[in-house]
N, C-alpha and C. Protein backbone atom coordinates (compact mmCIF):
# COMPACT_ATOMS: atom_id res chain seq x y z
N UNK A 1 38.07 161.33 -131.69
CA UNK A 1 38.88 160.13 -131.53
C UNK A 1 38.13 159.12 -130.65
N UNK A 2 37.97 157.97 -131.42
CA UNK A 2 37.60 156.78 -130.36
C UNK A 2 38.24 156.35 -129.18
N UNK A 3 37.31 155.90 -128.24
CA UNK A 3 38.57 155.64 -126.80
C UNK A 3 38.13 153.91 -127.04
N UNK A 4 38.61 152.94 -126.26
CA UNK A 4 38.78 151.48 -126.73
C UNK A 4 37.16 150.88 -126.04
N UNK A 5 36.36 151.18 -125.36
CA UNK A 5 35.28 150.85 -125.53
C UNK A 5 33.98 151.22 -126.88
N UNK A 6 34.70 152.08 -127.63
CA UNK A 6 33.99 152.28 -129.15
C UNK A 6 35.00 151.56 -130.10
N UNK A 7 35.34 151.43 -129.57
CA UNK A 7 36.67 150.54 -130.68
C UNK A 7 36.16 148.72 -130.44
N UNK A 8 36.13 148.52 -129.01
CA UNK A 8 35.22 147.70 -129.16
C UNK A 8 33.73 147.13 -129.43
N UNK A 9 33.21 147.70 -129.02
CA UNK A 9 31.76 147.57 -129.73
C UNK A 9 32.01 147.76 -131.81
N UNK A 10 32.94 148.69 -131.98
CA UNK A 10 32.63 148.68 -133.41
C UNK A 10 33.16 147.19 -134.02
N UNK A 11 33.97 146.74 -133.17
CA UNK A 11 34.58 145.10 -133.95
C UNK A 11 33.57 144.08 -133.51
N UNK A 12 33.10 144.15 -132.20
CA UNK A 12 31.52 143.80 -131.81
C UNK A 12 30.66 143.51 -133.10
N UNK A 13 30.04 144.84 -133.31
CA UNK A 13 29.26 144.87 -134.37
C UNK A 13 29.84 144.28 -135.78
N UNK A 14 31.08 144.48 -135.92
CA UNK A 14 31.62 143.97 -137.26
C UNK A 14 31.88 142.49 -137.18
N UNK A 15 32.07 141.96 -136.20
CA UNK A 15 32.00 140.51 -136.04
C UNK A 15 31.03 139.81 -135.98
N UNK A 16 29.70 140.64 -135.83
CA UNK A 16 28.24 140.45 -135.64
C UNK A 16 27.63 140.03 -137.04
N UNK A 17 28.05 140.97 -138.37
CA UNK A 17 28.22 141.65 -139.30
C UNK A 17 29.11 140.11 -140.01
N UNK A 18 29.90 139.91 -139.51
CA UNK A 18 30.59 138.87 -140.18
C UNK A 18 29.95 137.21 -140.19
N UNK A 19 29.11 137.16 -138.82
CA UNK A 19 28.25 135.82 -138.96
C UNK A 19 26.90 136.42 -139.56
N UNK A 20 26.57 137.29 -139.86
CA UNK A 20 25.55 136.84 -140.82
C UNK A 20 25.92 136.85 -141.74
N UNK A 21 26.82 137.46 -142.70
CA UNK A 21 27.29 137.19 -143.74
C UNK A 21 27.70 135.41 -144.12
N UNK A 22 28.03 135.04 -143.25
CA UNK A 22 28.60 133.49 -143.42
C UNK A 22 27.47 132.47 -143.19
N UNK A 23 27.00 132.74 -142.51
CA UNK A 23 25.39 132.41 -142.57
C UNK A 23 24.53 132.36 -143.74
N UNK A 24 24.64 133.50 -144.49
CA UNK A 24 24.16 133.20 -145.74
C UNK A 24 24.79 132.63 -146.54
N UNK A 25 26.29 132.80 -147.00
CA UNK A 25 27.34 132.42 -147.89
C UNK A 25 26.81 130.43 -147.23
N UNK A 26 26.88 130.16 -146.38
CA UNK A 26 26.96 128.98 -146.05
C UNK A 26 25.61 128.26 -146.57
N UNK A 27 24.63 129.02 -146.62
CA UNK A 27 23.17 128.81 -146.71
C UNK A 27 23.30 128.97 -148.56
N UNK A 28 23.94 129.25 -149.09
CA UNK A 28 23.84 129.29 -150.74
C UNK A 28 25.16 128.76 -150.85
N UNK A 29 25.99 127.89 -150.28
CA UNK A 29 27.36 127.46 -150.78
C UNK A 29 26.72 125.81 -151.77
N UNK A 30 26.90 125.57 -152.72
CA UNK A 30 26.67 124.31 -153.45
C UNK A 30 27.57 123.30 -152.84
N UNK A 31 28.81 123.32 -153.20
CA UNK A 31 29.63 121.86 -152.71
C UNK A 31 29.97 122.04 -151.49
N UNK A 32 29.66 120.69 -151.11
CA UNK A 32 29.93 120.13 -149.32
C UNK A 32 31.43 120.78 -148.84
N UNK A 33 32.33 120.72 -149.73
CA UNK A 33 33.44 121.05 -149.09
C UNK A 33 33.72 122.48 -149.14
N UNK A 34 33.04 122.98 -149.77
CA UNK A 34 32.96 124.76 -149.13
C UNK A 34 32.00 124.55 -148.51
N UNK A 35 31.16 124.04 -148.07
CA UNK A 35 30.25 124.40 -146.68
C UNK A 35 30.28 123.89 -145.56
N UNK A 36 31.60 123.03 -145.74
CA UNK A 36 32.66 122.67 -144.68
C UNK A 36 33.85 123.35 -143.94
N UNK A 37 34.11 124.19 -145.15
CA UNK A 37 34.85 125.57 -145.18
C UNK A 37 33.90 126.45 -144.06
N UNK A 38 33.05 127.03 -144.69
CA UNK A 38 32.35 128.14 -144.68
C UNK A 38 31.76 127.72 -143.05
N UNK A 39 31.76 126.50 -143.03
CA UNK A 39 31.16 126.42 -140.98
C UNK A 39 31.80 126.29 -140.46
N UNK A 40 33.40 125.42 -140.81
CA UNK A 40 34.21 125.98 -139.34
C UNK A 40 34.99 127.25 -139.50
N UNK A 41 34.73 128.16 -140.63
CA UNK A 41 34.95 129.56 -140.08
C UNK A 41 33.63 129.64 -139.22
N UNK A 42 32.67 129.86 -139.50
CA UNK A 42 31.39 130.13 -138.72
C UNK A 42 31.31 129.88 -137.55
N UNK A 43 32.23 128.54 -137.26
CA UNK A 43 31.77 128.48 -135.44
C UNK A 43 33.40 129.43 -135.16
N UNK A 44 34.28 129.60 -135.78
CA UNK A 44 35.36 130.16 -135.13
C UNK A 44 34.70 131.55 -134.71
N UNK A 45 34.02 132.23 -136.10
CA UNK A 45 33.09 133.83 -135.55
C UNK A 45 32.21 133.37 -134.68
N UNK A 46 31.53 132.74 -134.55
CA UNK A 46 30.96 132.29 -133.64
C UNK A 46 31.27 132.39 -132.17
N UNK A 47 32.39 131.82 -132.23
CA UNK A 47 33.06 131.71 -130.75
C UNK A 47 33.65 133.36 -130.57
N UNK A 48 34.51 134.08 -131.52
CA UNK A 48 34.52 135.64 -131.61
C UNK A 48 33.47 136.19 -130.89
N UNK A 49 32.57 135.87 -131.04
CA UNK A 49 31.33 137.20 -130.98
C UNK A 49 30.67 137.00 -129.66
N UNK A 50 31.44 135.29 -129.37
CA UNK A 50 30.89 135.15 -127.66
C UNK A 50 31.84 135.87 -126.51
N UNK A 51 32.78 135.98 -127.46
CA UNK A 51 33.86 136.80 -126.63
C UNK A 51 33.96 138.25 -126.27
N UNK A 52 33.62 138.52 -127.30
CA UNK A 52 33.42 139.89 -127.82
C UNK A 52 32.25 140.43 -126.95
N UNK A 53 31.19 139.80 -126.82
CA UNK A 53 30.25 140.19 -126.27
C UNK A 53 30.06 140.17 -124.67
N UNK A 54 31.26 139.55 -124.52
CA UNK A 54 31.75 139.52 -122.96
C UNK A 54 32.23 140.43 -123.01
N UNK A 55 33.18 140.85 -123.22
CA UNK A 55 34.05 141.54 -123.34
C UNK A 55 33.43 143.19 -122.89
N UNK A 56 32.53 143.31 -124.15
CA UNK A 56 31.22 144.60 -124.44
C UNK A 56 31.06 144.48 -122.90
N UNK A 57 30.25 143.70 -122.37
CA UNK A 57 29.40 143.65 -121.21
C UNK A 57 29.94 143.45 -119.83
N UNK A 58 31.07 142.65 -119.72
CA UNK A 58 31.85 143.20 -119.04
C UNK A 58 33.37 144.62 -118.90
N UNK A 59 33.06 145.70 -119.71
CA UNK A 59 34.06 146.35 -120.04
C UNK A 59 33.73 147.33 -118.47
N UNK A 60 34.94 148.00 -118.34
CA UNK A 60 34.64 148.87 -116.93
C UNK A 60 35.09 150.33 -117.20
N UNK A 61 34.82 151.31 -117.63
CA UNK A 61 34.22 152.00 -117.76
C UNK A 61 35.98 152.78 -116.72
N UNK A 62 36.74 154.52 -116.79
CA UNK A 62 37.61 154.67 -115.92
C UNK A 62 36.86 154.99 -114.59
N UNK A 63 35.51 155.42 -114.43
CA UNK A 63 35.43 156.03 -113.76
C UNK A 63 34.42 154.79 -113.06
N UNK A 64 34.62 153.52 -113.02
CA UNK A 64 34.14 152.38 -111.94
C UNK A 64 35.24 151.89 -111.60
């Protein structure tokens, strides 16, 4: 069973996982207005993964 610091890192990684995916989708989208779409999801994961990665790096551990 996962305890919530593997629970986080795994949405970590899956949110990690989710801007490159959009990254490319955005990088092969043809019309402007899906790649208008496709970037302000991108900065929303974007902003996710800055969180997330706080989150990771500041997590405390029970025994600190």
């Amino acid at each position: 069973m996962k305890n919530s610091k593997q629970h986080l890192t795994d949405a970590f990684a899956q949110l990690q996982e989710a801007q490159i995916n959009l990254k490319h989708a955005l990088d092969s989208a043809e019309k402007l207005n899906n790649k208008q779409n496709i970037g302000n999801t991108l900065s929303l994961v974007e902003e996710a993964v800055s969180a997330a990665a706080s989150s990771v790096a500041y997590y405390q551990d029970t025994n600190e």
